[in-house]
N, C-alpha and C. Protein backbone atom coordinates (compact mmCIF):
# COMPACT_ATOMS: atom_id res chain seq x y z
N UNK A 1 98.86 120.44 97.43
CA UNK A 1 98.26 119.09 97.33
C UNK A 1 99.28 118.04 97.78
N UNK A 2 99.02 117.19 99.01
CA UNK A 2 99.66 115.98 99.48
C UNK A 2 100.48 115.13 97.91
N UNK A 3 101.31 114.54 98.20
CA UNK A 3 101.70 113.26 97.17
C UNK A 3 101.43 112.06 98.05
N UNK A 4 100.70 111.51 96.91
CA UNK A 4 100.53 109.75 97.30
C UNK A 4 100.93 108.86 97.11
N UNK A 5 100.66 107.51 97.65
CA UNK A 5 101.37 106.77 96.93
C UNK A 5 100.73 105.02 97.86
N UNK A 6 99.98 104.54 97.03
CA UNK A 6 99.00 103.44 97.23
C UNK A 6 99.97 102.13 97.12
N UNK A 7 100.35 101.35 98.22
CA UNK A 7 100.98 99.75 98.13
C UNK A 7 100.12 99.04 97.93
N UNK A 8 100.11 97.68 97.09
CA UNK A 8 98.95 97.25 97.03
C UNK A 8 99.80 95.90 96.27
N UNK A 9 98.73 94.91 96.30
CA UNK A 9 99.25 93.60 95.15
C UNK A 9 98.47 93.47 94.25
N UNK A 10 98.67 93.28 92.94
CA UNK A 10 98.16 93.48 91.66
C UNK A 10 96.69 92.90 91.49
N UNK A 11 96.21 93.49 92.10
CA UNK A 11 94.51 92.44 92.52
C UNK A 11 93.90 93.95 92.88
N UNK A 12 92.19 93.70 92.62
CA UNK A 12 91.62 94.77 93.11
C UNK A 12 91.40 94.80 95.05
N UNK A 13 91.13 93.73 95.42
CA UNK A 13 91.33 92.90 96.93
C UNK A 13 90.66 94.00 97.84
N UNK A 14 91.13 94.87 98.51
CA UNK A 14 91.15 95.98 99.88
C UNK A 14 91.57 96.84 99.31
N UNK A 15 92.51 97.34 98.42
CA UNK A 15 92.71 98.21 98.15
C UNK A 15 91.84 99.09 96.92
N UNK A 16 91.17 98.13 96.57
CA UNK A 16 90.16 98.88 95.39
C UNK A 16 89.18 99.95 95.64
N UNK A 17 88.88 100.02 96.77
CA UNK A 17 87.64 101.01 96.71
C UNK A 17 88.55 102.43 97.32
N UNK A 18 89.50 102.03 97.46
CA UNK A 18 90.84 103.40 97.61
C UNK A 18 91.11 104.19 96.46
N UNK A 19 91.50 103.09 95.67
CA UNK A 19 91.97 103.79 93.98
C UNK A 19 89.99 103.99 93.39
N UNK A 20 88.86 103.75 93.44
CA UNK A 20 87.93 104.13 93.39
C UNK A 20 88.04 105.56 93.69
N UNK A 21 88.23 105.45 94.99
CA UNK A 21 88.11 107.12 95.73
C UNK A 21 88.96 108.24 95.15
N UNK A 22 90.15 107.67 94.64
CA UNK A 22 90.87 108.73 94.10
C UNK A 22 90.62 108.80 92.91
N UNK A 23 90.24 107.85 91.85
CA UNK A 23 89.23 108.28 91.00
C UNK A 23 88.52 109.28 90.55
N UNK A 24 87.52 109.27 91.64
CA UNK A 24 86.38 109.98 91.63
C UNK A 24 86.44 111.68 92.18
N UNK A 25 87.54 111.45 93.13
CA UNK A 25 88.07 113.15 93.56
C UNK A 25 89.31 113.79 92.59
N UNK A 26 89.39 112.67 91.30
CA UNK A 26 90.65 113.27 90.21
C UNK A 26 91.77 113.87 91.17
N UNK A 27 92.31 113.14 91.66
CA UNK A 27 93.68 113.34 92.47
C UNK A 27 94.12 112.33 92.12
N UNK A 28 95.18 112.28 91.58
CA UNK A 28 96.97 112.08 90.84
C UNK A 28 97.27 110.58 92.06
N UNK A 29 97.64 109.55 92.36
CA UNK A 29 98.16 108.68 92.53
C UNK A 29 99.22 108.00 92.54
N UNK A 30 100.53 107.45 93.23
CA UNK A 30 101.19 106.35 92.53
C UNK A 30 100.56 105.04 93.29
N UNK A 31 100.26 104.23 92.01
CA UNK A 31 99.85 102.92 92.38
C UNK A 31 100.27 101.82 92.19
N UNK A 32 101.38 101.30 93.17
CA UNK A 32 102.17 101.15 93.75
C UNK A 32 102.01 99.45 93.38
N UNK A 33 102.04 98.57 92.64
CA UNK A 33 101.47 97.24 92.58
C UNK A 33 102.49 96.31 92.74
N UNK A 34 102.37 95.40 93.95
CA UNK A 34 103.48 94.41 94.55
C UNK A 34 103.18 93.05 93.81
N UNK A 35 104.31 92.61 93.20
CA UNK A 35 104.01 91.37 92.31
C UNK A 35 104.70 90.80 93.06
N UNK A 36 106.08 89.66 92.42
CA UNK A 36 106.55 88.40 93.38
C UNK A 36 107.74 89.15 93.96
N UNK A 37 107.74 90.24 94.39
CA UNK A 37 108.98 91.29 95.58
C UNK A 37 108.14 91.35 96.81
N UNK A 38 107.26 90.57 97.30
CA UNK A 38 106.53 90.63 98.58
C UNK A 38 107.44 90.25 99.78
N UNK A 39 108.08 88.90 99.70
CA UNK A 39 108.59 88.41 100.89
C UNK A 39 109.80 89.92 100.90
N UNK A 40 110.39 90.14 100.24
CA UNK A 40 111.35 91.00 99.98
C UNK A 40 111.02 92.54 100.89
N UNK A 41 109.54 92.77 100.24
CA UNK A 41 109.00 94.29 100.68
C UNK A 41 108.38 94.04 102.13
N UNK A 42 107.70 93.15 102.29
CA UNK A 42 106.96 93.31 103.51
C UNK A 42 107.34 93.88 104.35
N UNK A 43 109.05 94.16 104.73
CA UNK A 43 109.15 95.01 105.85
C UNK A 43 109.47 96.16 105.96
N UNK A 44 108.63 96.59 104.35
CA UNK A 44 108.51 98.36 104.27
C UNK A 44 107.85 98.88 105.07
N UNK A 45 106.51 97.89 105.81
CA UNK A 45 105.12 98.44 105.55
C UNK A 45 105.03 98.15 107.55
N UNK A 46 104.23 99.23 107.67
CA UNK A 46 103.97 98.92 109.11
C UNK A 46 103.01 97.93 109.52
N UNK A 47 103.38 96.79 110.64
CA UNK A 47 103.09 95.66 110.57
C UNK A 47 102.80 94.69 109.77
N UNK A 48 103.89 94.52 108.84
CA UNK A 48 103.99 93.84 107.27
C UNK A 48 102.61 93.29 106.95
N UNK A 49 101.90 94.52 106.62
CA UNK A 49 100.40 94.43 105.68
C UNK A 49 100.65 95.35 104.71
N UNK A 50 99.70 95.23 103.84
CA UNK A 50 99.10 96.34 103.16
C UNK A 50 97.54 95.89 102.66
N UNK A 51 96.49 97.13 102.63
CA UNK A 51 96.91 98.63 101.93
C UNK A 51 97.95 99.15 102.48
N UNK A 52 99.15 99.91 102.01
CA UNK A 52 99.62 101.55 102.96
C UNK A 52 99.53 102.31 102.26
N UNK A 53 98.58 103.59 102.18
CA UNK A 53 98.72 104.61 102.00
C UNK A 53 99.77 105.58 102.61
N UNK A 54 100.79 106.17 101.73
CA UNK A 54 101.46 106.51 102.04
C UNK A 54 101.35 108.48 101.70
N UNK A 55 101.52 109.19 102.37
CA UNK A 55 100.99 110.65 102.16
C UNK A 55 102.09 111.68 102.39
N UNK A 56 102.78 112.54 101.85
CA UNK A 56 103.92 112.94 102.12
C UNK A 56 104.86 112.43 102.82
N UNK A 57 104.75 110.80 102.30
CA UNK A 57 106.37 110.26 102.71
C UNK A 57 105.84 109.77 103.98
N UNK A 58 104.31 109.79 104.89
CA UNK A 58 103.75 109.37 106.05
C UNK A 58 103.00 108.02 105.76
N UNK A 59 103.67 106.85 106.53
CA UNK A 59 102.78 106.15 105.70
C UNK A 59 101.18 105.56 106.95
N UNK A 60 100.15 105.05 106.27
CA UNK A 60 99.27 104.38 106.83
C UNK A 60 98.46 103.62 106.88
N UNK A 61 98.45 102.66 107.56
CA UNK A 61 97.75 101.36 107.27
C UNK A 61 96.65 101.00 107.75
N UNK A 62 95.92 100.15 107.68
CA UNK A 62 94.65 99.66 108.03
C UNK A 62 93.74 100.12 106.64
N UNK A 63 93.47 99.74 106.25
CA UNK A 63 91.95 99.55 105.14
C UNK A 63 91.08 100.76 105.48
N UNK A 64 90.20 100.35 106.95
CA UNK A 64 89.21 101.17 107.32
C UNK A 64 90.21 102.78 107.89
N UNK A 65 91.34 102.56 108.19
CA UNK A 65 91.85 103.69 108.30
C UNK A 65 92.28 104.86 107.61
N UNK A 66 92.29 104.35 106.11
CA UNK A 66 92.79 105.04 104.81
C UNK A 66 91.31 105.46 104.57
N UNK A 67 90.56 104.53 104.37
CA UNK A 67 88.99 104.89 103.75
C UNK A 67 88.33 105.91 104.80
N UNK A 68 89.15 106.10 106.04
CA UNK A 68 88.21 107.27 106.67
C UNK A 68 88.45 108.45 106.47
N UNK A 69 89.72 108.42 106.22
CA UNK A 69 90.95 109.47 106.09
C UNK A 69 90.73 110.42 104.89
N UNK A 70 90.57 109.51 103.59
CA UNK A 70 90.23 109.69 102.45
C UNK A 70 88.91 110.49 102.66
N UNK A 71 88.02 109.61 102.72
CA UNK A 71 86.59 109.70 102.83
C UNK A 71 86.17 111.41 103.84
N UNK A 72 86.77 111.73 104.26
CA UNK A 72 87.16 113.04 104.75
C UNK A 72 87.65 113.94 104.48
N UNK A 73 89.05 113.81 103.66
CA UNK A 73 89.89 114.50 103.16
C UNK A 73 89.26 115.05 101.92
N UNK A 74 88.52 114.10 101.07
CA UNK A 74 87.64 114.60 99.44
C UNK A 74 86.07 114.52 99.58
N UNK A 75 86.03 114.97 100.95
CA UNK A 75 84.44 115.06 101.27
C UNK A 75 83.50 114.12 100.53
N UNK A 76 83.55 112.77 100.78
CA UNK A 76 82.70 111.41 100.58
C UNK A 76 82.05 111.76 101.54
N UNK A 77 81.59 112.37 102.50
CA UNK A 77 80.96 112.15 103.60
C UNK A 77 79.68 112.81 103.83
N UNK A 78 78.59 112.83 104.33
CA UNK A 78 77.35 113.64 104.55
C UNK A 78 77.60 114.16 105.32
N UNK A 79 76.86 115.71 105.68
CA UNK A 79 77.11 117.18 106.86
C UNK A 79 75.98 116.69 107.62
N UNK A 80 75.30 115.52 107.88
CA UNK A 80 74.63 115.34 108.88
C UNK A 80 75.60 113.88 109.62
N UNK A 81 75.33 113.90 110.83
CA UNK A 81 76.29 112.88 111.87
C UNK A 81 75.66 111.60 111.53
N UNK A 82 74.43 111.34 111.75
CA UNK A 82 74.03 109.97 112.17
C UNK A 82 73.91 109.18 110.75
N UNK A 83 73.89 110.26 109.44
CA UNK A 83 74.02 109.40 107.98
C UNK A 83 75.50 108.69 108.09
N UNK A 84 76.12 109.68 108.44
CA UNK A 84 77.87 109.08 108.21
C UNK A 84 77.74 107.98 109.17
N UNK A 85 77.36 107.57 110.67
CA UNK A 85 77.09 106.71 111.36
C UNK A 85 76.75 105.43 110.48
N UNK A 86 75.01 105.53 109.85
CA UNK A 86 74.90 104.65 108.51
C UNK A 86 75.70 104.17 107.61
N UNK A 87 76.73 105.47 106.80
CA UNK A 87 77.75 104.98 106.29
C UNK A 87 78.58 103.51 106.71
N UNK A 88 79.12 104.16 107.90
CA UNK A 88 80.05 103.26 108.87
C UNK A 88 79.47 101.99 108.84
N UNK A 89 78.31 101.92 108.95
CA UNK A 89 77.03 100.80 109.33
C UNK A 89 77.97 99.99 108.29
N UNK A 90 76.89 100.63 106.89
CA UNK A 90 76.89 99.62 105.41
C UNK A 90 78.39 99.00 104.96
N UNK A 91 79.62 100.12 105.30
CA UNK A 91 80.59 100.16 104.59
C UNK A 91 81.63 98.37 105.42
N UNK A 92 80.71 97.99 106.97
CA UNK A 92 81.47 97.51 107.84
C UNK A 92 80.57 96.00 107.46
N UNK A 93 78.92 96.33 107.12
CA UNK A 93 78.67 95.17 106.25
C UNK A 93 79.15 94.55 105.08
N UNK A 94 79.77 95.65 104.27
CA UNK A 94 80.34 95.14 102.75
C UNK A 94 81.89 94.53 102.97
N UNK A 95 82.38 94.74 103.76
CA UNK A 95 83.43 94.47 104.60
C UNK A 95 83.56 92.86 105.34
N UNK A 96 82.32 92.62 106.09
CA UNK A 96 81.66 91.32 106.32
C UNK A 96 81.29 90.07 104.92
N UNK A 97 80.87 90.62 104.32
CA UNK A 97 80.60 89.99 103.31
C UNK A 97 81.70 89.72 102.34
N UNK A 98 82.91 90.66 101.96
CA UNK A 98 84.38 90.70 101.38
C UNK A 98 85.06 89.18 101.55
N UNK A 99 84.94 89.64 103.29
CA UNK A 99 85.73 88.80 104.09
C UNK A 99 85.43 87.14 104.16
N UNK A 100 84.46 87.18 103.64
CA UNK A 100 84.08 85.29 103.36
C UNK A 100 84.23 84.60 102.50
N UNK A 101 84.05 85.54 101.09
CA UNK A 101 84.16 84.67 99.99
C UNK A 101 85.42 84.47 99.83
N UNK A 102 85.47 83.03 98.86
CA UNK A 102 86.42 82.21 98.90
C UNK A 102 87.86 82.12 97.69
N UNK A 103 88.33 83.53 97.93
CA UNK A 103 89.24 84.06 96.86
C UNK A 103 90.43 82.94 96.65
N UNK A 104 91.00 82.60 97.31
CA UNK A 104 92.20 81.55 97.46
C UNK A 104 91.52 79.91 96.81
N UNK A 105 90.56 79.78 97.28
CA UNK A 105 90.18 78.46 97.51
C UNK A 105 90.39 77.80 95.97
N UNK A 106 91.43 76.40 95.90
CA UNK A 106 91.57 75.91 94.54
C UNK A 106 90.59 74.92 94.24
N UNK A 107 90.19 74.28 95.01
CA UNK A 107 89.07 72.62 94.81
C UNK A 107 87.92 73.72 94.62
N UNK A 108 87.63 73.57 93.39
CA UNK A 108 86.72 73.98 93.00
C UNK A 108 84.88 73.82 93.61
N UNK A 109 84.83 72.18 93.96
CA UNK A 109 83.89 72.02 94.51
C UNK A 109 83.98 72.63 95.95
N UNK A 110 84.79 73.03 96.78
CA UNK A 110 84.89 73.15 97.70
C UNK A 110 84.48 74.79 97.51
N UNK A 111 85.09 75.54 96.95
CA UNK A 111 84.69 77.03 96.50
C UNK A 111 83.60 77.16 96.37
N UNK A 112 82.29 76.17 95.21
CA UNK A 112 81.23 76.73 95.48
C UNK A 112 80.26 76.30 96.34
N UNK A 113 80.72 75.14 97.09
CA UNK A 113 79.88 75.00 98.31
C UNK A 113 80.30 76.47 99.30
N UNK A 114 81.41 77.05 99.17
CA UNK A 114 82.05 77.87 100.40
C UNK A 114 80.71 79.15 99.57
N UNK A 115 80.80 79.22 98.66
CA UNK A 115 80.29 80.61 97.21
C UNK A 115 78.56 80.25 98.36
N UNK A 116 78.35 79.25 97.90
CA UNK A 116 76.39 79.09 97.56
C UNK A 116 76.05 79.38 99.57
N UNK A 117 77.01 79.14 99.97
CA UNK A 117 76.85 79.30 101.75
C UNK A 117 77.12 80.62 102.17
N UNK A 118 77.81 81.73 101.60
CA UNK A 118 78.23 82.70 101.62
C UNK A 118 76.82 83.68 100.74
N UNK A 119 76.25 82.93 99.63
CA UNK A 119 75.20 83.91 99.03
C UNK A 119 73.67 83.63 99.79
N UNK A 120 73.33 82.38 100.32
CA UNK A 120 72.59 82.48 100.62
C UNK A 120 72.35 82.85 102.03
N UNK A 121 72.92 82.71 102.90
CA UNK A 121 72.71 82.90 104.33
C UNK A 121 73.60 83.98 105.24
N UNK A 122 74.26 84.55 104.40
CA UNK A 122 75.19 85.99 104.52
C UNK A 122 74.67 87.26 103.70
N UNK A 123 74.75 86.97 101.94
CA UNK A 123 74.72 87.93 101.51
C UNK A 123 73.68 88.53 100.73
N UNK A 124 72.37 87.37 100.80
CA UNK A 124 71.03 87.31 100.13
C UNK A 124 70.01 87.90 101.48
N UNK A 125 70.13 87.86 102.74
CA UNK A 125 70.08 88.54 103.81
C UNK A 125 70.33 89.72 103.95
N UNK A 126 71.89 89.95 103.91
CA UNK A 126 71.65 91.07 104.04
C UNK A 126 71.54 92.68 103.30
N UNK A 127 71.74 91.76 101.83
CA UNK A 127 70.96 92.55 100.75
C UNK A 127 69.56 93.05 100.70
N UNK A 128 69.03 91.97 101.14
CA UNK A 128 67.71 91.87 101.37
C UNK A 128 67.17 93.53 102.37
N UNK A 129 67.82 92.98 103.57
CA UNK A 129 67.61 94.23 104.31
C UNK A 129 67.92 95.54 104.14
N UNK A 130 69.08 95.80 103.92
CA UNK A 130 70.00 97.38 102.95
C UNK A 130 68.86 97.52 101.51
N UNK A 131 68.21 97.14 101.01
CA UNK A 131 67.63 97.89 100.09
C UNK A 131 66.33 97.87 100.68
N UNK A 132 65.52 97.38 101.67
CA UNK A 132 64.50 97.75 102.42
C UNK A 132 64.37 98.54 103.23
N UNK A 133 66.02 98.77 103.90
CA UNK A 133 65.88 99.99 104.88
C UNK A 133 66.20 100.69 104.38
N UNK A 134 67.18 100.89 103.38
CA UNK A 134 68.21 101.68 103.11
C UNK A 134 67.71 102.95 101.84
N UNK A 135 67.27 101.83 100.80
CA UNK A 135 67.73 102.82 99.45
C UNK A 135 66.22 103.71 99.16
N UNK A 136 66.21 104.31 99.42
CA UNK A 136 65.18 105.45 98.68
C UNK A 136 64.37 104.82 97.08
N UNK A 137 63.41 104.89 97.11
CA UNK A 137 62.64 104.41 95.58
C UNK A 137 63.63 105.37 94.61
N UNK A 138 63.66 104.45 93.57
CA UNK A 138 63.86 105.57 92.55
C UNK A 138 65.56 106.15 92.47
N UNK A 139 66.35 105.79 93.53
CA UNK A 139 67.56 106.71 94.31
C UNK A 139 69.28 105.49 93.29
N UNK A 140 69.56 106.40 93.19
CA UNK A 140 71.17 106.16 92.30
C UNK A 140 72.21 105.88 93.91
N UNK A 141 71.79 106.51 94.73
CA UNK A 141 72.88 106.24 96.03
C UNK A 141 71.68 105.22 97.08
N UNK A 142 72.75 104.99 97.67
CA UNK A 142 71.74 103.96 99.10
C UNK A 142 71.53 105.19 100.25
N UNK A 143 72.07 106.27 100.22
CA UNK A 143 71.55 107.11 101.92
C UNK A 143 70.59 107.89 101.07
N UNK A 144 70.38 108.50 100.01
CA UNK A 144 70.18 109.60 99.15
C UNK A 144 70.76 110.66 98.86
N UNK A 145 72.03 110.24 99.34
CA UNK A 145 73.27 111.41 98.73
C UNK A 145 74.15 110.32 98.46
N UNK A 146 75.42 111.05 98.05
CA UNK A 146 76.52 109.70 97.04
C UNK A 146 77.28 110.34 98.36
N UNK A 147 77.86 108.95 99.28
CA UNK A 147 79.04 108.92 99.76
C UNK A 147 79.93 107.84 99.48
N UNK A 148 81.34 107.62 100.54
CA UNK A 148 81.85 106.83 100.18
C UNK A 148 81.15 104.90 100.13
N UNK A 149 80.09 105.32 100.53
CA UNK A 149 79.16 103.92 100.89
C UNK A 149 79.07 103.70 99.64
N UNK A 150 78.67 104.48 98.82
CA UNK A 150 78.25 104.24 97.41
C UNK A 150 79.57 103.18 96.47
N UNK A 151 80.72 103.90 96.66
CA UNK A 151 81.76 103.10 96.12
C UNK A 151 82.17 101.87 96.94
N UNK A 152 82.04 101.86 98.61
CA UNK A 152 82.36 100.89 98.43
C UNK A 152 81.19 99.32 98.32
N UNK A 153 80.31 100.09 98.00
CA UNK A 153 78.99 98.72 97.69
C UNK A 153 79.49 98.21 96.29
N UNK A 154 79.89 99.13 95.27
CA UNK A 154 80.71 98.90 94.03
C UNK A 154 81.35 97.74 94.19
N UNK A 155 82.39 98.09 94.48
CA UNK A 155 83.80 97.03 94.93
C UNK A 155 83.17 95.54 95.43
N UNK A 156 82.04 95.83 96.88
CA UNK A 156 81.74 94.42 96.63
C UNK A 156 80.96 93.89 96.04
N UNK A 157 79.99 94.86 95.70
CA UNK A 157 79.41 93.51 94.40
C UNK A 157 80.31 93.19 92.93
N UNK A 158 81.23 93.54 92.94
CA UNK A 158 82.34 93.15 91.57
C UNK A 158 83.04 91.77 92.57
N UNK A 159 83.16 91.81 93.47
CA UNK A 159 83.46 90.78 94.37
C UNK A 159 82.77 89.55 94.32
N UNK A 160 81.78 90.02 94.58
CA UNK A 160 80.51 89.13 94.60
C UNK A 160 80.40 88.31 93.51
N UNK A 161 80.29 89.44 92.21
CA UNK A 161 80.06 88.56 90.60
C UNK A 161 80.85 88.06 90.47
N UNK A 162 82.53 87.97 90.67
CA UNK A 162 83.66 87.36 90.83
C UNK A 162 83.07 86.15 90.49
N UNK A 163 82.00 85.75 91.59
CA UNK A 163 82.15 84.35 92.12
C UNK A 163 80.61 83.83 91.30
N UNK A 164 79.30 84.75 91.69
CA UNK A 164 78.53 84.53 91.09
C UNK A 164 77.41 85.97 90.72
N UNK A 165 77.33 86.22 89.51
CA UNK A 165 76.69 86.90 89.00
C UNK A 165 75.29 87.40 88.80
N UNK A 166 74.59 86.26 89.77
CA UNK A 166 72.89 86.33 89.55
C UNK A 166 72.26 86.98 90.82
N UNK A 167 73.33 87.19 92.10
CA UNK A 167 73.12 87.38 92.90
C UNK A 167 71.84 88.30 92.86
N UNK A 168 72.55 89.65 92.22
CA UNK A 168 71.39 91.23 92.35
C UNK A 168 70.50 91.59 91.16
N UNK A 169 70.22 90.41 91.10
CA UNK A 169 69.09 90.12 89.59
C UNK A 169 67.91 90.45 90.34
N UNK A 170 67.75 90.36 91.70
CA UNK A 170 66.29 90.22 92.50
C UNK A 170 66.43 90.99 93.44
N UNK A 171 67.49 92.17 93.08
CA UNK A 171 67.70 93.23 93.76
C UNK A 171 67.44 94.83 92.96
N UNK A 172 66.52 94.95 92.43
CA UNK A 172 66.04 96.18 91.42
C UNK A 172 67.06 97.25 91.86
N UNK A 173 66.43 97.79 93.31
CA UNK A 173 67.13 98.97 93.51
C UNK A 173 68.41 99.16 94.13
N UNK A 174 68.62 98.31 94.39
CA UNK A 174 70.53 98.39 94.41
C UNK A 174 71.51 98.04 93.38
N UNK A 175 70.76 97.08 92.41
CA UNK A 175 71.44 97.16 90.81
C UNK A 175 71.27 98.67 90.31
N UNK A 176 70.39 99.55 90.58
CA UNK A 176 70.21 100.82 90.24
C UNK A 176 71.37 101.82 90.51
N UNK A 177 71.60 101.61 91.80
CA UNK A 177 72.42 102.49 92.73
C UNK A 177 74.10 101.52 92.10
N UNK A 178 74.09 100.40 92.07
CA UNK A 178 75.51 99.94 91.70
C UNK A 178 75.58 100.62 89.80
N UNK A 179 74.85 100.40 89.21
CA UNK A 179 74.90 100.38 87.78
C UNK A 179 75.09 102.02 87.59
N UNK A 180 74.29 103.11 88.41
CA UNK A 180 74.71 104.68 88.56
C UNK A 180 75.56 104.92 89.07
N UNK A 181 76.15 104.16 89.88
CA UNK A 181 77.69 104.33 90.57
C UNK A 181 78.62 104.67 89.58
N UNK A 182 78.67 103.58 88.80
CA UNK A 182 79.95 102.63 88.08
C UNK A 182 79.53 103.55 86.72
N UNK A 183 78.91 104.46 86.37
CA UNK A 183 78.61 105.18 85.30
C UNK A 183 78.86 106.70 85.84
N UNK A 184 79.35 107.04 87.46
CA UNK A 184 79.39 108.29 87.16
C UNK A 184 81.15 108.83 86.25
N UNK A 185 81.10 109.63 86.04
CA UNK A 185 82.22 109.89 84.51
C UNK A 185 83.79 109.52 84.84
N UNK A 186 84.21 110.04 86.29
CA UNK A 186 85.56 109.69 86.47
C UNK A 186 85.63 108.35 87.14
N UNK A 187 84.45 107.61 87.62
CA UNK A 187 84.24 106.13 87.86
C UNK A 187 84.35 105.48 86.70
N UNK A 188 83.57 105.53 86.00
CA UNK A 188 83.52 105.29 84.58
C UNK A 188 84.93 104.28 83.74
N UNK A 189 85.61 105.93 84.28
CA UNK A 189 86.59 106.29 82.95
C UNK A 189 87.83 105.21 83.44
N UNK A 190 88.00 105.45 85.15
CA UNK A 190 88.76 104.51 85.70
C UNK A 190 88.36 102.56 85.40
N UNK A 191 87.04 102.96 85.43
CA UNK A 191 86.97 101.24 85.70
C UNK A 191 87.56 100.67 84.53
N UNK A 192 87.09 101.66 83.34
CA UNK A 192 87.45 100.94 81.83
C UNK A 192 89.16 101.02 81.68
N UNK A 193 89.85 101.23 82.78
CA UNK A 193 90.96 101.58 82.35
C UNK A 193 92.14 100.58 83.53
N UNK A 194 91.37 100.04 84.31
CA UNK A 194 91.80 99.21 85.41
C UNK A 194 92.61 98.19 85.03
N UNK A 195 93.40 97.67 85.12
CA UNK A 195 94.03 96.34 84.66
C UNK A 195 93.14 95.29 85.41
N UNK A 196 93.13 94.10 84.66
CA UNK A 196 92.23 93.54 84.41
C UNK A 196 92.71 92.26 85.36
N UNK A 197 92.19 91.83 86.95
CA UNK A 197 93.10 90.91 87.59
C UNK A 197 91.75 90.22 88.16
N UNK A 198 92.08 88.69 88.41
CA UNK A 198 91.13 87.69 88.35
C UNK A 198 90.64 88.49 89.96
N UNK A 199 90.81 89.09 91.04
CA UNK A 199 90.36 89.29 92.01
C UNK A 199 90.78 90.61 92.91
């Protein structure tokens, strides 16, 4: 078994639906959390970012590059091609939607004008559509098998409530599929055990 070892800053941010994944495949971790040693560390990391997943001492960066890697390595993935295609789809929408809301922003009024512009014409859209095309009646996952799509829809709707909470009130069956997510046992066990960081 590889040794790991997750860089990250004490926030759930990009790196959360990583430590999700290892979670859920019960593989061992170091999780690696950068507090005020950043200016200091940054030039551990290839092209001073992080996530880096680092894997026998190999390290690697990019977000979507770890999550494919992963997502392969602990079989998140469906044995048919064009679902994992879908995957890619949803996982690059939740990704879109990450990427707008207004984590930094201090003027408060300014945040939820940035929040109410971001829910209605980004993410009330395209919720809208992913549980019309997507989720199966009745279905705990959005393809009808649990892949890594499943966790990372998790991550952003905890994102989402961050900011506002009523969003997936008028979303039945993807509160279904998020609420069976976040209850399967080693999801569970992690979330209740997460340190507890405003973002």
């Amino acid at each position: 078994m590889p040794s790991y070892k997750l860089s990250y800053f004490n926030g759930r941010g990009r790196a959360e639906l990583i430590r999700i994944m290892f979670a859920e495949a019960g593989v061992k971790f170091v999780d690696d959390r950068i507090t005020d040693d950043w200016p200091k560390r940054k030039a551990e990391f290839p092209f001073g970012q992080v996530p880096v997943l680092e894997i026998d001492g190999t390290q690697l960066s990019q977000t979507a590059a770890i999550v494919s890697y992963l997502a392969k390595k602990f079989n998140f993935l469906s044995e048919d091609d064009l679902t994992n295609g879908k995957v890619q789809e949803l996982i690059g929408i939740f990704g879109d939607c990450f990427a707008k809301l207004p984590f930094f922003e201090k003027d408060e009024k300014k945040k939820a004008a940035a929040v109410a512009e971001q829910v209605n014409t980004k993410i009330i859209p395209a919720f809208t559509k992913i549980q019309e095309k997507f989720v199966p009646d009745c279905s705990s996952t959005l393809l009808g098998e649990f892949t890594v799509a499943d966790m990372a829809f998790l991550t952003v709707v905890d994102s989402i409530n961050d900011f506002d909470k009523t969003v997936f009130e008028n979303f039945p069956k993807l509160k279904k599929v998020y609420n069976d997510t976040c209850a399967r046992p080693k999801i569970a066990a992690y979330l209740k055990t997460r340190p507890q960081t405003p973002f």
